[in-house]
Protein backbone atom coordinates (compact mmCIF):
# COMPACT_ATOMS: atom_id res chain seq x y z
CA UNK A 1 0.58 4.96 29.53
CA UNK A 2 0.14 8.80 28.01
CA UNK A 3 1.78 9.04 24.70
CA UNK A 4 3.83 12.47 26.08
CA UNK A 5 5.15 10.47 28.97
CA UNK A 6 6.00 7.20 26.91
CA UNK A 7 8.08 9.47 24.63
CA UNK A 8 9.66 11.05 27.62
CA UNK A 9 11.11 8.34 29.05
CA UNK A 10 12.99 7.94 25.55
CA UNK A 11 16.67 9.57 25.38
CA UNK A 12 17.20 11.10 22.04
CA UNK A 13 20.75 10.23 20.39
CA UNK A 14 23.28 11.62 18.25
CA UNK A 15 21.55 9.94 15.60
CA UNK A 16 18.05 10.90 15.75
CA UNK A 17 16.83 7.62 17.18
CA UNK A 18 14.68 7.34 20.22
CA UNK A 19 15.73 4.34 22.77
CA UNK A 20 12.68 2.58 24.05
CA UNK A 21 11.51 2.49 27.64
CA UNK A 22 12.20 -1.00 29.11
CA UNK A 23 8.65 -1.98 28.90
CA UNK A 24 8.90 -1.86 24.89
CA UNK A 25 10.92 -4.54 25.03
CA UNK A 26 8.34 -6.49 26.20
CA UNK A 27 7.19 -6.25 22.52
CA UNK A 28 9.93 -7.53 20.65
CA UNK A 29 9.54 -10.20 18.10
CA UNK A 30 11.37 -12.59 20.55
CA UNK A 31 8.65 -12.20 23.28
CA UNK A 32 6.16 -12.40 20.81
CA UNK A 33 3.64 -15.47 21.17
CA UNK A 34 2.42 -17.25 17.88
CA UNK A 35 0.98 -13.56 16.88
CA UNK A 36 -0.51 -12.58 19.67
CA UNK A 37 -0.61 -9.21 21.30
CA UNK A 38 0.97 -9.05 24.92
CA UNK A 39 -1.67 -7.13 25.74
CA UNK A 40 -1.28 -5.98 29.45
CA UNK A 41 2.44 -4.62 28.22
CA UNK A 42 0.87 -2.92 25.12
CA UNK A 43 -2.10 -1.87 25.60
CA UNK A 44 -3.26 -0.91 29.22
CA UNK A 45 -7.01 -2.35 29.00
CA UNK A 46 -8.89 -4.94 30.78
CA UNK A 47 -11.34 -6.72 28.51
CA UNK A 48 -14.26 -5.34 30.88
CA UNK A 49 -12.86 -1.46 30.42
CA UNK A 50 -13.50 -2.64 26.49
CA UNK A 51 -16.99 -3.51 27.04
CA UNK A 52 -17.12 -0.37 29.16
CA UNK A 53 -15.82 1.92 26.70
CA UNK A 54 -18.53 0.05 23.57
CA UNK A 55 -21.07 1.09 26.00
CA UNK A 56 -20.38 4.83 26.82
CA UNK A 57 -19.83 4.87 23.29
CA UNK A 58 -23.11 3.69 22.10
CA UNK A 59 -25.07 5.55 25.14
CA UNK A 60 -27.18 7.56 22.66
CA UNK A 61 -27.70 5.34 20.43
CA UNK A 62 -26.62 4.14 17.09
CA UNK A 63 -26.07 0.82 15.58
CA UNK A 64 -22.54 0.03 16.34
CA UNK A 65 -19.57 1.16 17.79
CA UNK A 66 -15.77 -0.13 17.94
CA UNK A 67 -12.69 0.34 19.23
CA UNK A 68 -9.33 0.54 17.52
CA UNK A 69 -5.66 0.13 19.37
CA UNK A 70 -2.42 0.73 17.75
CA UNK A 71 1.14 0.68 18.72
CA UNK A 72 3.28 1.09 16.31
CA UNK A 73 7.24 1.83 15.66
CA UNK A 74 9.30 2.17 12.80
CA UNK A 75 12.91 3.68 12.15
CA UNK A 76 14.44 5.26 8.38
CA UNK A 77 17.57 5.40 7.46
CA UNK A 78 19.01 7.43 4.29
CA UNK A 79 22.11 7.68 3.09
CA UNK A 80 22.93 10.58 0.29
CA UNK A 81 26.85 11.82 -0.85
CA UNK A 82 28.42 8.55 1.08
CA UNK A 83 27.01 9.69 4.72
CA UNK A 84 23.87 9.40 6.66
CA UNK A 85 21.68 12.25 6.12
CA UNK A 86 18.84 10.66 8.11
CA UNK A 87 18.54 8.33 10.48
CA UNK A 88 15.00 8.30 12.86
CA UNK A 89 13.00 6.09 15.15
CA UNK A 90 9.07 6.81 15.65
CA UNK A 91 6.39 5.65 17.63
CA UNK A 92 2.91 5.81 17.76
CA UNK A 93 0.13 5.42 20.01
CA UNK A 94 -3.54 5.59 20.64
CA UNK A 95 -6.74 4.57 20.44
CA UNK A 96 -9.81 5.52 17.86
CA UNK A 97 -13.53 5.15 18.12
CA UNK A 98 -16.27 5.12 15.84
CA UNK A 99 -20.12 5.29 16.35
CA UNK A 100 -22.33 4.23 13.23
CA UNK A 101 -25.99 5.20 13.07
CA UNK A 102 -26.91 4.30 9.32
CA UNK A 103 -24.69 6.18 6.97
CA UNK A 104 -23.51 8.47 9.64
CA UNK A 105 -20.07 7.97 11.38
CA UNK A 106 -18.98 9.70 14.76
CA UNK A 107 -14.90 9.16 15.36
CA UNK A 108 -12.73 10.26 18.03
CA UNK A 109 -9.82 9.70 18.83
CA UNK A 110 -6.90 10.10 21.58
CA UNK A 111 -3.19 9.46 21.90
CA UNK A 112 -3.46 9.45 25.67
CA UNK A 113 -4.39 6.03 26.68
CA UNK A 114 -5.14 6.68 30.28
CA UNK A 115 -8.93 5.26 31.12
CA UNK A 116 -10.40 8.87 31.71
CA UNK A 117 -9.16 9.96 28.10
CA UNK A 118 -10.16 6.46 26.48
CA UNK A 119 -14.05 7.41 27.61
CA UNK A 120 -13.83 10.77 26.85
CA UNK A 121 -12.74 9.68 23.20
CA UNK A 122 -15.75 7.05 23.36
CA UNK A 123 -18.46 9.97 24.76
CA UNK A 124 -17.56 12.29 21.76
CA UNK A 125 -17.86 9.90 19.27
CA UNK A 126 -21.18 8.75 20.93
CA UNK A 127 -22.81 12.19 20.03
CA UNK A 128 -23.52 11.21 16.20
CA UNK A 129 -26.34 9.33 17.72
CA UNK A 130 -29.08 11.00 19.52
CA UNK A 131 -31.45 8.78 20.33
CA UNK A 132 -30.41 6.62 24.04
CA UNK A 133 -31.03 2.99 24.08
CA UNK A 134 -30.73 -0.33 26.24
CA UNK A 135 -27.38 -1.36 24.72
CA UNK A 136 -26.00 -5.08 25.31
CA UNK A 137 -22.66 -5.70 24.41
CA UNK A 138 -21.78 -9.28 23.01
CA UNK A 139 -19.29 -11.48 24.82
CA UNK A 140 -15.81 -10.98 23.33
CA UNK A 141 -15.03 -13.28 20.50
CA UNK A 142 -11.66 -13.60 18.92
CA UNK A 143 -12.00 -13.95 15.19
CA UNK A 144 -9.58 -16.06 12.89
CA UNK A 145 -7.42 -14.66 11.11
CA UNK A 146 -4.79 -15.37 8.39
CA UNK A 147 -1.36 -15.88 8.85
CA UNK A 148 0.17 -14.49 6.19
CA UNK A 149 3.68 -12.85 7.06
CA UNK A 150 6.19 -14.49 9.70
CA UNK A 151 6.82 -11.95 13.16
CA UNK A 152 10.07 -13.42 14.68
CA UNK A 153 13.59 -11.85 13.08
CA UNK A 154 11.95 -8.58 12.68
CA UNK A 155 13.78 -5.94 10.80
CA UNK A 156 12.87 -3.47 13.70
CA UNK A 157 14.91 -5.95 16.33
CA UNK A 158 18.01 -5.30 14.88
CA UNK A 159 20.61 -2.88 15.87
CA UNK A 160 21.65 0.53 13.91
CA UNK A 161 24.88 -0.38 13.20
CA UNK A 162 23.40 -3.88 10.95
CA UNK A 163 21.30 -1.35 9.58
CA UNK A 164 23.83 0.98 8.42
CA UNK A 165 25.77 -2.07 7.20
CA UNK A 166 23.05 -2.92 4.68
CA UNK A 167 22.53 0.88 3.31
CA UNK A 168 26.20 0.62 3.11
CA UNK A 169 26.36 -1.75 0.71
CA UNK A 170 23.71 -0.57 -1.59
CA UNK A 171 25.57 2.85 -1.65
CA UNK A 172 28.36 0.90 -2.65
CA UNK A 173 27.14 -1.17 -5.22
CA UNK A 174 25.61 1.72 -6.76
CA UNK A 175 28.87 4.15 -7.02
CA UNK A 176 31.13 1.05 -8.18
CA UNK A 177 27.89 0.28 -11.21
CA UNK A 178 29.59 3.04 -14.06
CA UNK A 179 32.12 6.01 -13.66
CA UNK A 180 28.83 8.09 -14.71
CA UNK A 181 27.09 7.15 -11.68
CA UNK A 182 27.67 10.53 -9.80
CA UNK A 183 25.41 10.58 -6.86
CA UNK A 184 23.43 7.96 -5.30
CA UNK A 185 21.04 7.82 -2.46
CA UNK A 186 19.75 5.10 -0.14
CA UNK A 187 16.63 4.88 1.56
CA UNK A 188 15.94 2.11 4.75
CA UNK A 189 12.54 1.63 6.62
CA UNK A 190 11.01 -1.16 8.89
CA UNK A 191 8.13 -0.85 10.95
CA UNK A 192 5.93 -3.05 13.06
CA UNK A 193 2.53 -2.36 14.06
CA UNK A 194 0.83 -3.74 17.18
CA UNK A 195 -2.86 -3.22 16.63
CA UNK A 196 -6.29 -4.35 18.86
CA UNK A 197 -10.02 -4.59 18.05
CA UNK A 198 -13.39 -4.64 19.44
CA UNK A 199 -16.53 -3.72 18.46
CA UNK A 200 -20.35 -4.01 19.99
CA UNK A 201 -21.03 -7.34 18.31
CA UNK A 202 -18.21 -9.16 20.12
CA UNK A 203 -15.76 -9.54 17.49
CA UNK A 204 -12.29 -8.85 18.73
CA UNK A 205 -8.55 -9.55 17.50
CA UNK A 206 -5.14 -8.51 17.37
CA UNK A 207 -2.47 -8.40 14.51
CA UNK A 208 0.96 -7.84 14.17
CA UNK A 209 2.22 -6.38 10.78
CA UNK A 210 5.70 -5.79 10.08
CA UNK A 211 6.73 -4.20 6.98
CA UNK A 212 10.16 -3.30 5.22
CA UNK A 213 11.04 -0.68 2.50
CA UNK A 214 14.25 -0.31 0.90
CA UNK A 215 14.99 1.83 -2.25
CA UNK A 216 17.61 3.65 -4.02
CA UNK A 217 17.86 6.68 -6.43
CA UNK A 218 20.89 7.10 -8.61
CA UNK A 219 22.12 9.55 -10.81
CA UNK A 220 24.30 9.43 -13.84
CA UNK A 221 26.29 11.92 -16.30
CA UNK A 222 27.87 11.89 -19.63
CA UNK A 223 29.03 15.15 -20.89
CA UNK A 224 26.18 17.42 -20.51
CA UNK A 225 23.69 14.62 -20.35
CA UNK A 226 22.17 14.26 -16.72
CA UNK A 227 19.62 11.15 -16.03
CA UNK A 228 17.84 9.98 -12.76
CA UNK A 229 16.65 6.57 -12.04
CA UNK A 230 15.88 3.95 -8.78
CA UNK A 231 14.74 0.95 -7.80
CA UNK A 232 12.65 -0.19 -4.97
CA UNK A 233 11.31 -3.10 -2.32
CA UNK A 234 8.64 -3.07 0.20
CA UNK A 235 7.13 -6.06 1.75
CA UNK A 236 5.69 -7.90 4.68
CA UNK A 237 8.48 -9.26 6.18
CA UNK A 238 11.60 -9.58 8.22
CA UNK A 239 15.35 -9.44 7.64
CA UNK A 240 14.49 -12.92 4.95
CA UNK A 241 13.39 -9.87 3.08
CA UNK A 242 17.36 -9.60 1.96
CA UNK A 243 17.70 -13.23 1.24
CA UNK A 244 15.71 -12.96 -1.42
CA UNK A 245 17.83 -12.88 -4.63
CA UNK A 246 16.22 -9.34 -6.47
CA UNK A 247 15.82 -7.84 -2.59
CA UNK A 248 19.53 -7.53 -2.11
CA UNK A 249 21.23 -4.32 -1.60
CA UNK A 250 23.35 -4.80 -4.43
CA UNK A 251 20.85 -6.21 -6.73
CA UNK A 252 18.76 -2.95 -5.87
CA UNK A 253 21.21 -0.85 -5.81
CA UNK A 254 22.77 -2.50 -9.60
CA UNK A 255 19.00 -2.14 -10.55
CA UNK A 256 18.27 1.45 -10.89
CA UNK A 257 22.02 2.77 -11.66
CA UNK A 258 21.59 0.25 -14.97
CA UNK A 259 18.31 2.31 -15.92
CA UNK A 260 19.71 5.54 -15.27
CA UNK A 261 23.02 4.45 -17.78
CA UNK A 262 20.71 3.40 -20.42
CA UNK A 263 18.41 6.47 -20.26
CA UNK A 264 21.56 8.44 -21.04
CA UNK A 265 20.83 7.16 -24.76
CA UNK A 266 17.52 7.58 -24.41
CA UNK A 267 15.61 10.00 -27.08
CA UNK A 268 12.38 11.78 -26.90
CA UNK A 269 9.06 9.95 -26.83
CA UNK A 270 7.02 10.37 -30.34
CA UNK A 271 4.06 12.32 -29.33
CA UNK A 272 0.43 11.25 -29.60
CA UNK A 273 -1.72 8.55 -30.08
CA UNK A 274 0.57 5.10 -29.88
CA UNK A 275 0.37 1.18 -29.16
CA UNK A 276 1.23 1.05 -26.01
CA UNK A 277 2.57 -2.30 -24.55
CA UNK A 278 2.62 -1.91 -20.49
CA UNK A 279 5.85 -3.80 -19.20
CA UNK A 280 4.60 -6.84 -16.26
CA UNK A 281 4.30 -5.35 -12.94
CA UNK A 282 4.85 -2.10 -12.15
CA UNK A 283 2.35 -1.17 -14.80
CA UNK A 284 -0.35 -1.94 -12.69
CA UNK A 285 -0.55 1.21 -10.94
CA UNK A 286 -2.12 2.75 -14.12
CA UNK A 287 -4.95 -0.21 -13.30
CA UNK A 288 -4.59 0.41 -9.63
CA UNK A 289 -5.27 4.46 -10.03
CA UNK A 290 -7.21 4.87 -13.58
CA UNK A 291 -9.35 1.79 -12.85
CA UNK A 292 -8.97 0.07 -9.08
CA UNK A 293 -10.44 3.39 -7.02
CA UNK A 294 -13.63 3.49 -9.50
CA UNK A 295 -14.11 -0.05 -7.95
CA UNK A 296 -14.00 0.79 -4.46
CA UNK A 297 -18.06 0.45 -3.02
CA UNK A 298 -17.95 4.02 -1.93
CA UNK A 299 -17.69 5.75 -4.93
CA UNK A 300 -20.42 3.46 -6.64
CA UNK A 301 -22.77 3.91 -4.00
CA UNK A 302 -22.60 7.70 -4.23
CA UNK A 303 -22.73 6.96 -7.57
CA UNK A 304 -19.72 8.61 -7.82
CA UNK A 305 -17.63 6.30 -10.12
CA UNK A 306 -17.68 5.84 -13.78
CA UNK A 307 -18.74 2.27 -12.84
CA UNK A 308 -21.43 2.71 -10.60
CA UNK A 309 -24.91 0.66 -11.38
CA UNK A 310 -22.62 -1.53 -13.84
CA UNK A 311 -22.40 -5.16 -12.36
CA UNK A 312 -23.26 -7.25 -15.04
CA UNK A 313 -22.41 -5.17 -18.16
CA UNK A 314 -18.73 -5.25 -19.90
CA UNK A 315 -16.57 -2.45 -18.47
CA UNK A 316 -13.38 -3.97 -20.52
CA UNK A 317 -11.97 -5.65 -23.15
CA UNK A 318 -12.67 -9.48 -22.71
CA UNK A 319 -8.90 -10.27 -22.21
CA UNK A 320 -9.26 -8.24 -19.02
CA UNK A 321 -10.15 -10.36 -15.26
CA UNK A 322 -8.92 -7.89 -12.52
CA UNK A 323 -9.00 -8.94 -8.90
CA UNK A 324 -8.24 -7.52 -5.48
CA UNK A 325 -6.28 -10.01 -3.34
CA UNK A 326 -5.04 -9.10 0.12
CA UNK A 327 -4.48 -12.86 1.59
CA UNK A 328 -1.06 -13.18 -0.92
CA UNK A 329 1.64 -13.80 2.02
CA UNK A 330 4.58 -11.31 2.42
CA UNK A 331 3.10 -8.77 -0.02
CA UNK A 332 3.00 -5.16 1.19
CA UNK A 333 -0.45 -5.03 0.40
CA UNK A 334 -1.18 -7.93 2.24
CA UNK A 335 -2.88 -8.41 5.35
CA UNK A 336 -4.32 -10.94 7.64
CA UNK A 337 -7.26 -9.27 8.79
CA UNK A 338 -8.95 -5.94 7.63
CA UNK A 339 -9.56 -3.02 10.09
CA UNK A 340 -13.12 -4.32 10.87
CA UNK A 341 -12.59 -7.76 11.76
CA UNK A 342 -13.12 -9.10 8.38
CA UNK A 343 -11.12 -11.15 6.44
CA UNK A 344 -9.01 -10.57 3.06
CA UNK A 345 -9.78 -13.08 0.24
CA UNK A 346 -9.54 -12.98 -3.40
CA UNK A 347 -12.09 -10.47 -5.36
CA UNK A 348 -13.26 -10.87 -8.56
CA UNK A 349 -13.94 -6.97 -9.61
CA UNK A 350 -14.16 -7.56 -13.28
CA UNK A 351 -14.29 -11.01 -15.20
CA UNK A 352 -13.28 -11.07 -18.66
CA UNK A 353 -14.50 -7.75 -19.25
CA UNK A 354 -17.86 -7.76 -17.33
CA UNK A 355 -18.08 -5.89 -13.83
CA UNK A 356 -18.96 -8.45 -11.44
CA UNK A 357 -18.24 -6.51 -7.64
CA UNK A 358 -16.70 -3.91 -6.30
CA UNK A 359 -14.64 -4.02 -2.44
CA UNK A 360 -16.47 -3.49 0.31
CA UNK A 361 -16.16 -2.25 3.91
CA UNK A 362 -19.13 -3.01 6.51
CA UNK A 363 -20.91 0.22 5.74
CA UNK A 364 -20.87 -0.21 1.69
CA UNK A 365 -21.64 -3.83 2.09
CA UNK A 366 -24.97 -3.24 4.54
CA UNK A 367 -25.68 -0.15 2.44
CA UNK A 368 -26.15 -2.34 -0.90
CA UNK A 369 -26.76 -5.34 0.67
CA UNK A 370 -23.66 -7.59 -0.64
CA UNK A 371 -21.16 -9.23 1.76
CA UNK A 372 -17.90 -7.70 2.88
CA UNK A 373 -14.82 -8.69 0.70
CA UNK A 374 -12.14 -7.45 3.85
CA UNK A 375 -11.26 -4.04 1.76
CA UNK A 376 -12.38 -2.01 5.40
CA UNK A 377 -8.74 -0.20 5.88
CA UNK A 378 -7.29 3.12 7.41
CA UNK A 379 -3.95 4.68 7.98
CA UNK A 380 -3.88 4.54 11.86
CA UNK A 381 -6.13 4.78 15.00
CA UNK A 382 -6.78 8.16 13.82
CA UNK A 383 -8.86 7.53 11.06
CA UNK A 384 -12.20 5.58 10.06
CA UNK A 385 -12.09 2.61 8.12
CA UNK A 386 -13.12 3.37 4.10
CA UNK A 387 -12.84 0.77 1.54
CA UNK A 388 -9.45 0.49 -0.20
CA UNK A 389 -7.40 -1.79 -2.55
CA UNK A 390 -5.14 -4.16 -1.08
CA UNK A 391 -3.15 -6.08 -3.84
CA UNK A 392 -4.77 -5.15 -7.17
CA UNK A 393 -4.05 -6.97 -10.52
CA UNK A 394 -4.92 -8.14 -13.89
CA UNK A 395 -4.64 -11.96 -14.65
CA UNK A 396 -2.90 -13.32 -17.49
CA UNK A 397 -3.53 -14.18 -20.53
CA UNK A 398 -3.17 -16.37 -23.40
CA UNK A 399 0.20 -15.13 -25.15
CA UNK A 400 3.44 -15.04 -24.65
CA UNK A 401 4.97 -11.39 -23.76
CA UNK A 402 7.43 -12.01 -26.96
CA UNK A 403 3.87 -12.58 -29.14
CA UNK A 404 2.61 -9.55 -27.59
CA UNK A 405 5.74 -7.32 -27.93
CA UNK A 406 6.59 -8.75 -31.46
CA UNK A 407 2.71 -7.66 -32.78
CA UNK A 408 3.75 -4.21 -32.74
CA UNK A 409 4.88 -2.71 -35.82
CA UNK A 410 5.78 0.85 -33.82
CA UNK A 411 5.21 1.72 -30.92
CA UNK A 412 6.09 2.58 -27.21
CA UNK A 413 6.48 -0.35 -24.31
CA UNK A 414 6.62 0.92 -20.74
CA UNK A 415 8.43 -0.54 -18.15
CA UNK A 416 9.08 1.40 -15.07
CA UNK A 417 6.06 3.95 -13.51
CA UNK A 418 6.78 7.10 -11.59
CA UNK A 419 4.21 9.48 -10.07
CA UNK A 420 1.26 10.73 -11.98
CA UNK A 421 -2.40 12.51 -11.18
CA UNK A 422 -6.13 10.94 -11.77
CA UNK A 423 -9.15 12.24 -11.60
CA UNK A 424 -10.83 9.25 -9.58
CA UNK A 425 -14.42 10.03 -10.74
CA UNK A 426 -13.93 10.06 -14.24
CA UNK A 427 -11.00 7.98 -14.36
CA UNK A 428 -8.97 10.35 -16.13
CA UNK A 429 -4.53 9.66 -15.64
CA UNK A 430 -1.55 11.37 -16.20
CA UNK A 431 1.31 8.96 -15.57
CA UNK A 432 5.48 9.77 -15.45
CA UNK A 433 7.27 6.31 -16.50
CA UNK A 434 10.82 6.55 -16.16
CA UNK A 435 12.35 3.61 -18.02
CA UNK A 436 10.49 2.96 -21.62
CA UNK A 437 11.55 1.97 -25.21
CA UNK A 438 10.61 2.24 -28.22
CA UNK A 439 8.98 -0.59 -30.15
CA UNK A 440 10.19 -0.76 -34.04
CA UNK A 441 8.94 -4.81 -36.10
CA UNK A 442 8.71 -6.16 -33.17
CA UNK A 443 11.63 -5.53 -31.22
CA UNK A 444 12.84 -3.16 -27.87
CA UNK A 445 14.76 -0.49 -29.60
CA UNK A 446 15.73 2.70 -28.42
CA UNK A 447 15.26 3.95 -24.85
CA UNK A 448 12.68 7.16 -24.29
CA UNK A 449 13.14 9.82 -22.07
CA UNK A 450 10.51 12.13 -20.80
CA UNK A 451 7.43 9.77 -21.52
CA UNK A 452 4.12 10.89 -20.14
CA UNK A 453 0.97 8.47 -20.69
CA UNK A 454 -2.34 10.01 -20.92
CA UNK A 455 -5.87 8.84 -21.03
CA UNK A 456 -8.77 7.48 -19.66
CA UNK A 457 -8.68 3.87 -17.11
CA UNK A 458 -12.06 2.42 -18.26
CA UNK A 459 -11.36 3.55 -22.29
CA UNK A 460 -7.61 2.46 -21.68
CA UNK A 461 -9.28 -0.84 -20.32
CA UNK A 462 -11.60 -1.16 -23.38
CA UNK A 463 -8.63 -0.95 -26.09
CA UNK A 464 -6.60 -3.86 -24.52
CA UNK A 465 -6.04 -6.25 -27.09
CA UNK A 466 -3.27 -8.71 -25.87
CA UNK A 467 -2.60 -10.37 -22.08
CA UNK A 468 0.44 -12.33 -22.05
CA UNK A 469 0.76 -15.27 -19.48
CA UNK A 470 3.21 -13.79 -17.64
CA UNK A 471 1.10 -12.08 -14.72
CA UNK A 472 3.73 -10.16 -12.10
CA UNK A 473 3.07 -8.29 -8.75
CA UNK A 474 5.21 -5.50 -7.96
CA UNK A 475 7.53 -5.52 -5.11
CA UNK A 476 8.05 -1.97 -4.89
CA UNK A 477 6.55 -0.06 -2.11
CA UNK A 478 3.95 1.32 -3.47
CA UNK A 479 1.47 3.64 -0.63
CA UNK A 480 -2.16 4.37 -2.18
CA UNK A 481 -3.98 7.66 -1.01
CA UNK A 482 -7.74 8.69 -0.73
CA UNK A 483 -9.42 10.70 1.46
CA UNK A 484 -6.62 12.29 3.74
CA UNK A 485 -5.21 8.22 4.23
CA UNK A 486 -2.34 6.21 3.10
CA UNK A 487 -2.02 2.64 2.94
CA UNK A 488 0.58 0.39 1.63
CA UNK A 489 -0.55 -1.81 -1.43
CA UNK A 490 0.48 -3.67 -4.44
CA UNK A 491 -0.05 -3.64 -7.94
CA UNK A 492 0.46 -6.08 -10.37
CA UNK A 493 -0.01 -6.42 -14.27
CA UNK A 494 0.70 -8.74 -17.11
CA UNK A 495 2.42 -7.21 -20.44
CA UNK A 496 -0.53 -5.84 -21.95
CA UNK A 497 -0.55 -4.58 -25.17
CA UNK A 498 -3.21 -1.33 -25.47
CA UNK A 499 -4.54 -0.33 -28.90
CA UNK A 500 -3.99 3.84 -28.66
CA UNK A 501 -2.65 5.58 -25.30
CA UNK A 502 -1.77 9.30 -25.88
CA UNK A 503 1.77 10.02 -25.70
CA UNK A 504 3.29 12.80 -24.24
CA UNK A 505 6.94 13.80 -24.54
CA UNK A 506 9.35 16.67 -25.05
CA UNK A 507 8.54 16.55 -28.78
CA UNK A 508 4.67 17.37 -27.95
């Protein structure tokens, strides 16, 4: 079915969400067989127009080709002032291709999934190789794959008016926190992708990913003090996603309007170098941007990174092991299979301080020679699959957080991260955190407004001096960009206790 007519045959309502055709329904989590893609009601191929399409697509040659399906839907929700500002249902559709002749890549794509504009997509992409050849397809082969998130009670199954029930609440729980809670937004998504693979060497499979975001923003005032805060969930899951205790609207909602109270007391940040002790968790986006990209294979191979032609030599302190993970279940990062056909496991990138890999898709991992780790991702059918993180962390350690908190004569601990810049090739950050104290003998004083964190990943990495035991993923929904693409991942950090970070405040 064409894309344009698929959306045609939706009827647009008051609220901004688009009503299915009756063959969607076909789709639902209820008709949904232990993972498996209905294909004929998804996606309108044969297995034979698959082969067909690998070999118009490797006509002039090249070393292999493959075939990428999605179907994907996903509806927001946002409340803002006590009424829905947003509410929207979107779907995609389509179908990318990608020829590989050695470090080349021809990609194509189409949103039109009728059979004539399926080979035209596969002929474009065809012409990064110019050389023809015999080409002989391999027999279809479904690979296994993990089972790492649950399909049936879907989020995207349930009606509008549950969902507005549950922003609702939030919104609610928010406003009722503190009489200085003046404003509070909600923010709702769920979304399930449908995707299908093939490729010239046979391998084939389908996946189902679901994925649910909820998060709230919350302002506060005292006099003429103004402060901004939130809190946030993402994950891999269905409507269990609210059962869990800390993924409840309220809880949420409670969450970030007690962070924005406190950081009305909060004081400026000291400025310059400081101890810096980063809170479990959501500290691990500083690893995941200053230090996880310089680890993806495509950097190092262009020699690109600050860690390129270093497997084998210490890149960090020895209390540092950092590993990429996407086969955690119900972790936004997570995912059963990669975007080639390969799957996730755990990855050892660095090992008490000494650079032992870095993630690989199939064209890193042929290019130097090592095997595939399952990090072969993109954004949709209308990209190529690069190597990216999936669920990126730092083990733990030996010491208790309270030993590593109560080491610190003065200095600044930081809890909460918001957005921030890095240079990926040198590893240079600039991170926001929005809820930090200060540190004074040992103890969480004062709160800190205004706190900026700069510095270096890999010399940030090197001054580490303390892990506690207390390692901690993120459930926020953290999205990860490079190259034009965003994917959701995790993070995850112990409390960490770093030598000198740079401080930036008001004060500086």
């Amino acid at each position: 079915m064409k894309r344009r007519n698929f959306m045609k045959t939706g009827s647009v309502l008051t609220t901004g969400v688009i009503a299915a055709p009756l063959w969607f329904n076909a789709c639902n989590s209820k008709n949904l067989s232990k993972g498996e893609l209905l294909m004929p009601q998804v996606f309108p191929v044969s297995k034979e127009d698959l082969k067909n399409l690998i070999n118009i697509a490797l006509a002039n040659g090249g070393d292999k080709a493959d075939l990428f399906f999605e179907f994907s839907t996903n509806s927001t929700l946002q409340m803002e002032e006590d009424i829905v500002k947003n509410a929207t249902r979107n779907v995609t559709l389509g179908m990318g291709v990608r020829v590989v002749k050695g470090e080349q890549v021809g990609y194509a794509h189409t949103d039109d999934l009728s059979m004539e504009k399926l080979k035209e997509a596969a002929k474009t992409a065809s012409f990064i190789a110019t050389t023809p050849q015999k080409v002989n397809v391999a027999a279809i082969n479904a690979v296994t794959k993990k089972n790492l998130y649950k399909i049936d009670n879907l989020a995207v199954d349930i009606d509008l008016q549950s969902k507005l029930k549950i922003i609702k609440r939030a919104n609610k729980a928010a406003k009722s926190f503190s009489p200085k809670v003046i404003k509070s937004t909600v923010f709702y998504m769920d979304q399930m992708r449908h995707l299908m693979y093939f490729d010239s060497n046979g391998k084939y499979f389908t996946d189902i990913q679901p994925m649910v975001i909820f998060q709230t923003s919350v302002v506060t005032k005292d006099g003429d003090k103004m402060q901004g805060a939130g809190s946030r969930r993402a994950g891999r899951m269905g409507l269990d996603f609210f059962d869990i205790p800390t993924n409840t609207p309220e809880y949420i909602a409670r969450e970030g309007a007690e962070i924005a109270v406190k950081n009305l007391d909060a004081v400026a940040a000291p400025p310059g170098p400081q101890v810096v002790v980063l809170g479990p968790g959501e500290s691990g986006v500083l690893l995941h941007e200053a230090v996880g990209h310089g680890l993806e294979a495509d950097f190092n191979r262009k020699d690109l990174s600050n860690y390129a032609g270093k497997v084998g030599k210490k890149v960090a302190s020895e209390h540092c092991t950092i590993v990429d993970a996407g086969n955690y279940p119900d972790l936004r990062g997570s995912i059963n299979i990669d975007d080639e056909g390969n799957s996730p496991h755990e990855t050892v990138l660095v090992e008490n301080g000494i650079l032992k890999g870095y993630m690989h898709d199939e064209m890193s991992a042929k290019a130097m020679n090592l095997p595939v780790t399952g990090n072969g991702r993109k954004q949709s059918y209308k990209h190529p699959a690069i190597p990216r993180m999936t669920n990126t962390f730092m083990r733990g350690g030996k010491y208790s957080p309270e030993e590593v908190i109560g080491s610190v004569k003065y200095g600044i601990y930081a809890k909460r991260f918001g957005g921030g810049q890095v240079d990926i090739t040198k590893g240079d950050f600039t991170f926001g955190v929005y809820e930090a104290y200060l540190i004074e003998n040992g103890k969480l004083t004062t709160p800190l407004k205004d706190v900026t964190l700069i510095g270096n990943g890999p010399e940030v990495m090197r001054k580490v001096t303390m892990v506690a035991n207390d390692p901690t993923i993120s459930p926020g929904s953290w999205t990860c960009g490079k190259s034009g693409q965003r994917v959701p991942v995790s993070v995850g950090i112990p409390t960490t206790k770093v030598s000198e970070i740079t401080v930036g405040g008001t004060n500086s």
